[in-house]
N, C-alpha and C. Protein backbone atom coordinates (compact mmCIF):
# COMPACT_ATOMS: atom_id res chain seq x y z
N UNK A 1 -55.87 -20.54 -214.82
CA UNK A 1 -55.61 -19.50 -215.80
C UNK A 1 -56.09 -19.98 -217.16
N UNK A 2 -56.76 -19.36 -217.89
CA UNK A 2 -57.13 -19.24 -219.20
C UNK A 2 -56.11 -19.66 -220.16
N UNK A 3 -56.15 -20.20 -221.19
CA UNK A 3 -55.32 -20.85 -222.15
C UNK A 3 -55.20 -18.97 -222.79
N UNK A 4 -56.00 -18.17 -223.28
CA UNK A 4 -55.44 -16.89 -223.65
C UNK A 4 -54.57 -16.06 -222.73
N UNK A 5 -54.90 -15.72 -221.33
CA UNK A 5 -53.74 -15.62 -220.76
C UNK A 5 -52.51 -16.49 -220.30
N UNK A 6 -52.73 -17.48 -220.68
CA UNK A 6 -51.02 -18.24 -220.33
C UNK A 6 -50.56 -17.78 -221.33
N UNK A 7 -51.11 -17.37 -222.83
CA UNK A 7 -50.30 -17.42 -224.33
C UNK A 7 -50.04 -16.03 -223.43
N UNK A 8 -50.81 -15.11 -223.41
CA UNK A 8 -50.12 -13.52 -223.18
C UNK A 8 -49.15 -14.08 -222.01
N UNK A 9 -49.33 -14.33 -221.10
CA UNK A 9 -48.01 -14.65 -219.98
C UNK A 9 -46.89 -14.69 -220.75
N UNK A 10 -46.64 -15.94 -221.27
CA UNK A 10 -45.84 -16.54 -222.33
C UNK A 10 -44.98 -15.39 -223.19
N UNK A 11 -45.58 -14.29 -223.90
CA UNK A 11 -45.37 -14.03 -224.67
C UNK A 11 -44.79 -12.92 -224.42
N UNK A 12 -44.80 -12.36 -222.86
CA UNK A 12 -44.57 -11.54 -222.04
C UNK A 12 -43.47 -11.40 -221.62
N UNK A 13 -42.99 -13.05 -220.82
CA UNK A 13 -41.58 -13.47 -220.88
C UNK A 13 -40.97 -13.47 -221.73
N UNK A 14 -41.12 -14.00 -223.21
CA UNK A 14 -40.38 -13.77 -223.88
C UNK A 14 -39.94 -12.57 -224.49
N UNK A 15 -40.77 -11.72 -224.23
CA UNK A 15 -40.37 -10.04 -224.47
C UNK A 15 -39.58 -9.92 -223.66
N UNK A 16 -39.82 -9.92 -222.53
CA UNK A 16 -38.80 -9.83 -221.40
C UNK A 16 -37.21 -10.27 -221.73
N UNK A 17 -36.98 -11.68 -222.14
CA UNK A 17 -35.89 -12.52 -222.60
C UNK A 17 -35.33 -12.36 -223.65
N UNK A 18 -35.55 -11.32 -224.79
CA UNK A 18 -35.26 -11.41 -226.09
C UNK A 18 -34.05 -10.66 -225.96
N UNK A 19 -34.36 -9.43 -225.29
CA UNK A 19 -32.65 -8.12 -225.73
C UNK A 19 -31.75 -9.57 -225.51
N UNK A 20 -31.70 -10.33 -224.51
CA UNK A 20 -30.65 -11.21 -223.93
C UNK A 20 -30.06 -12.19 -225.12
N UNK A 21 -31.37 -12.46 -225.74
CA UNK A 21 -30.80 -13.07 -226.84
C UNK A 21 -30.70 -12.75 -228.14
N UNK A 22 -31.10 -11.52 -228.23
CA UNK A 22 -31.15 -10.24 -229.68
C UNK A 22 -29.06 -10.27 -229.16
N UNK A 23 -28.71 -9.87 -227.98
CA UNK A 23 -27.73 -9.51 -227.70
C UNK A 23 -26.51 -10.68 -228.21
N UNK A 24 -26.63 -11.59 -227.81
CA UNK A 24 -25.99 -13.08 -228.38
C UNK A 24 -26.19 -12.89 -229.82
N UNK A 25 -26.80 -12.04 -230.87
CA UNK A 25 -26.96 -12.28 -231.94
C UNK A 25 -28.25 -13.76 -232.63
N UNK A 26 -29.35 -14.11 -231.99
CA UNK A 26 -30.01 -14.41 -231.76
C UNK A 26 -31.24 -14.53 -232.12
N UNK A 27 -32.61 -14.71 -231.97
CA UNK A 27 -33.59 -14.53 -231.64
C UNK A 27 -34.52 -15.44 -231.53
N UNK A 28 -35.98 -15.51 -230.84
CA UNK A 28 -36.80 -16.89 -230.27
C UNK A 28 -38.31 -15.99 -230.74
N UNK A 29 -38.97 -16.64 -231.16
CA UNK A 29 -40.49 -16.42 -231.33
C UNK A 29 -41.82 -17.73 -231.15
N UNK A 30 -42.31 -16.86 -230.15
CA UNK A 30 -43.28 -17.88 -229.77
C UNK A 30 -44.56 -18.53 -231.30
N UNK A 31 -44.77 -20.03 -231.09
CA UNK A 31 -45.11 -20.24 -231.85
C UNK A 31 -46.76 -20.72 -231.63
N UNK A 32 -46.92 -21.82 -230.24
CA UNK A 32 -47.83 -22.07 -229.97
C UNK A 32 -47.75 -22.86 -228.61
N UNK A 33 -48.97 -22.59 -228.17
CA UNK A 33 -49.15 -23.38 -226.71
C UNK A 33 -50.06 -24.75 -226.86
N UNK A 34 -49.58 -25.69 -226.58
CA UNK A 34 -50.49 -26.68 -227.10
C UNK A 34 -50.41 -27.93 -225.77
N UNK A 35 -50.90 -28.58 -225.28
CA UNK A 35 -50.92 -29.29 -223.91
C UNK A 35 -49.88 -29.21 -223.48
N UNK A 36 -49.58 -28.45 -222.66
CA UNK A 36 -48.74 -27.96 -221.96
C UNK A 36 -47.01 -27.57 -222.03
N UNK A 37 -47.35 -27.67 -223.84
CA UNK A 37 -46.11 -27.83 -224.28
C UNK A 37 -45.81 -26.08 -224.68
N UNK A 38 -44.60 -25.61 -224.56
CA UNK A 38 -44.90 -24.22 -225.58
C UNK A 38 -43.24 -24.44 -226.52
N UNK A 39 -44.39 -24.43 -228.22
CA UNK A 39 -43.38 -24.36 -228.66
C UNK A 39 -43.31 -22.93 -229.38
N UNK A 40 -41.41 -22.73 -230.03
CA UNK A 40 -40.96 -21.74 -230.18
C UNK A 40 -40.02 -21.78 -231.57
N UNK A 41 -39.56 -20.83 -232.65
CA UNK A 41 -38.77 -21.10 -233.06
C UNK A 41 -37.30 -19.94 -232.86
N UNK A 42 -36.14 -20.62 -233.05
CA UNK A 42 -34.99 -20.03 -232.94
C UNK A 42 -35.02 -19.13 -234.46
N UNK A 43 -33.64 -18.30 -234.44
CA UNK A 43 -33.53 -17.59 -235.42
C UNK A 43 -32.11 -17.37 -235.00
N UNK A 44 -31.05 -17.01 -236.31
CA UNK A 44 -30.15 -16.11 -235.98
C UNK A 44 -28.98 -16.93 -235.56
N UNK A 45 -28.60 -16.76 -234.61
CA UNK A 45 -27.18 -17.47 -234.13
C UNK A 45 -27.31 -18.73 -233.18
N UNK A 46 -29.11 -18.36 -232.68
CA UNK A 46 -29.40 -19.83 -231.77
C UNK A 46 -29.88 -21.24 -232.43
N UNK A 47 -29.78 -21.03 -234.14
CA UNK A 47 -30.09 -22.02 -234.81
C UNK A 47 -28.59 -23.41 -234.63
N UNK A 48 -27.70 -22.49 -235.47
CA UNK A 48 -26.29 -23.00 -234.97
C UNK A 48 -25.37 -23.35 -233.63
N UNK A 49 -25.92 -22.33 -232.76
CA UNK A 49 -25.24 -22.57 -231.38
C UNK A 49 -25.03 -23.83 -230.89
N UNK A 50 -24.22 -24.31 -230.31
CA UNK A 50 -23.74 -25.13 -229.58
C UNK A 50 -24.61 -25.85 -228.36
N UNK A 51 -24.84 -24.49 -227.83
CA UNK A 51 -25.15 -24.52 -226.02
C UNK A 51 -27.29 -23.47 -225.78
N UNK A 52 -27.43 -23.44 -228.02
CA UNK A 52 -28.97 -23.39 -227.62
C UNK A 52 -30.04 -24.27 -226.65
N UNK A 53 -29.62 -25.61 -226.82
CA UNK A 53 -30.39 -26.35 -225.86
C UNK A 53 -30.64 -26.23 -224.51
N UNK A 54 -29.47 -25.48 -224.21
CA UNK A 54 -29.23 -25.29 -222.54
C UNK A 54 -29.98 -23.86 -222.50
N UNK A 55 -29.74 -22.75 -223.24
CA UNK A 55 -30.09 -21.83 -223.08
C UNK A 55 -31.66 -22.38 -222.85
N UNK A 56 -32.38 -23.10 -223.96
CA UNK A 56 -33.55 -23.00 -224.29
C UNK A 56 -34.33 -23.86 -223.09
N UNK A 57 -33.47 -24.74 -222.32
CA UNK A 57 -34.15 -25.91 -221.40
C UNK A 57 -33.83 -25.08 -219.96
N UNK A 58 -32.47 -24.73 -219.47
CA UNK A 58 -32.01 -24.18 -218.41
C UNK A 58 -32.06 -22.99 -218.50
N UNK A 59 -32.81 -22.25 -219.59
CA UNK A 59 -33.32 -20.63 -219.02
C UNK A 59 -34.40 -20.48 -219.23
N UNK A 60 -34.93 -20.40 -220.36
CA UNK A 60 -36.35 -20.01 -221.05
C UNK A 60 -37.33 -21.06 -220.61
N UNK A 61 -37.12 -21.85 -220.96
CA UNK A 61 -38.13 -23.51 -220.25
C UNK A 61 -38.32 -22.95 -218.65
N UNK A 62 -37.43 -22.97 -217.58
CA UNK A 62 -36.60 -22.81 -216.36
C UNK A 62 -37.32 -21.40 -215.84
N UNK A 63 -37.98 -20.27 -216.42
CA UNK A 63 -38.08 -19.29 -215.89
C UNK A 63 -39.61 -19.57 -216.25
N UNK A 64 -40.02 -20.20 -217.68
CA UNK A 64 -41.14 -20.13 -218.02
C UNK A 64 -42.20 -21.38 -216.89
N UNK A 65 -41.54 -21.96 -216.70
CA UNK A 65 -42.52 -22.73 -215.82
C UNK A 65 -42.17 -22.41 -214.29
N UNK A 66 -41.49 -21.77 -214.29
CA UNK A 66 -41.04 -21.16 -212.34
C UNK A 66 -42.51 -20.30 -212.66
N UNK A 67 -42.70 -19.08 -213.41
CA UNK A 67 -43.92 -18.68 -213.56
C UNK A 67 -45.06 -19.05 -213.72
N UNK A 68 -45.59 -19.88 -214.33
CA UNK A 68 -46.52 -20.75 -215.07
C UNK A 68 -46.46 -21.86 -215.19
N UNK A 69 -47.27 -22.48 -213.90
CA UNK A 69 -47.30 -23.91 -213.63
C UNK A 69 -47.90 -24.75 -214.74
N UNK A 70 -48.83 -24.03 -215.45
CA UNK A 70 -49.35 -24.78 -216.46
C UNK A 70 -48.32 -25.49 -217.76
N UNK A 71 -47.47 -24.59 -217.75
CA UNK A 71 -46.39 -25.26 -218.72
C UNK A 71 -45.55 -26.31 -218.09
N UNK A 72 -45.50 -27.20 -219.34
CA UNK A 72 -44.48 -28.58 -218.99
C UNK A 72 -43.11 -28.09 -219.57
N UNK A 73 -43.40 -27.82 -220.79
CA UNK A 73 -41.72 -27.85 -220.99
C UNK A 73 -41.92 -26.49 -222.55
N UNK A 74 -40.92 -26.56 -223.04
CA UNK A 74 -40.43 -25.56 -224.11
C UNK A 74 -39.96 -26.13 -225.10
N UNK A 75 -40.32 -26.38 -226.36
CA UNK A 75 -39.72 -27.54 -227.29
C UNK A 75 -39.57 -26.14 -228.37
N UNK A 76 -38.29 -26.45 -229.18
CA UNK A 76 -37.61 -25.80 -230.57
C UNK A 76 -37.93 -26.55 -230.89
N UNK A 77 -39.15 -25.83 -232.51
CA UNK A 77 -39.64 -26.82 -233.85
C UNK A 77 -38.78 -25.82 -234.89
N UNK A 78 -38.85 -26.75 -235.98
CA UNK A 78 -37.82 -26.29 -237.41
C UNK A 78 -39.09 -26.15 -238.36
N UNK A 79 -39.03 -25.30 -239.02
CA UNK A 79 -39.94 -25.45 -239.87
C UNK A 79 -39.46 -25.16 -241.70
């Protein structure tokens, strides 16, 4: 797969995943795909959360590479 369609893949799921975390009071925006990394930033209530890491490693990471072998992992940058 094309490095432009993994970003649309990517960006797809996370459309998919957002009400879930719009709903938590929330929000995640993709930032960049870069060797096999995709990073993202939090917003909202997943900056502070407790249990963002899990969300972000054991769901979003977790669904994003069940789909897309090309991805390694999902890293939160601060900017």
């Amino acid at each position: 797969m094309s490095t432009v369609n993994i970003v649309e893949h990517i960006q797809s799921i996370l459309e998919e995943l957002r009400p879930t975390i719009l709903q938590d009071g929330g929000d995640i925006h993709f930032i960049r795909f870069e060797n096999g990394t995709v990073f993202v930033k939090l917003y909202g209530a997943c900056v502070s959360c407790p249990v963002s890491f899990i969300t972000l490693k054991m769901g979003l990471e977790a669904q994003i590479k069940q789909r897309i072998p090309e991805v390694i992992s999902v890293e939160a940058i601060e900017e």
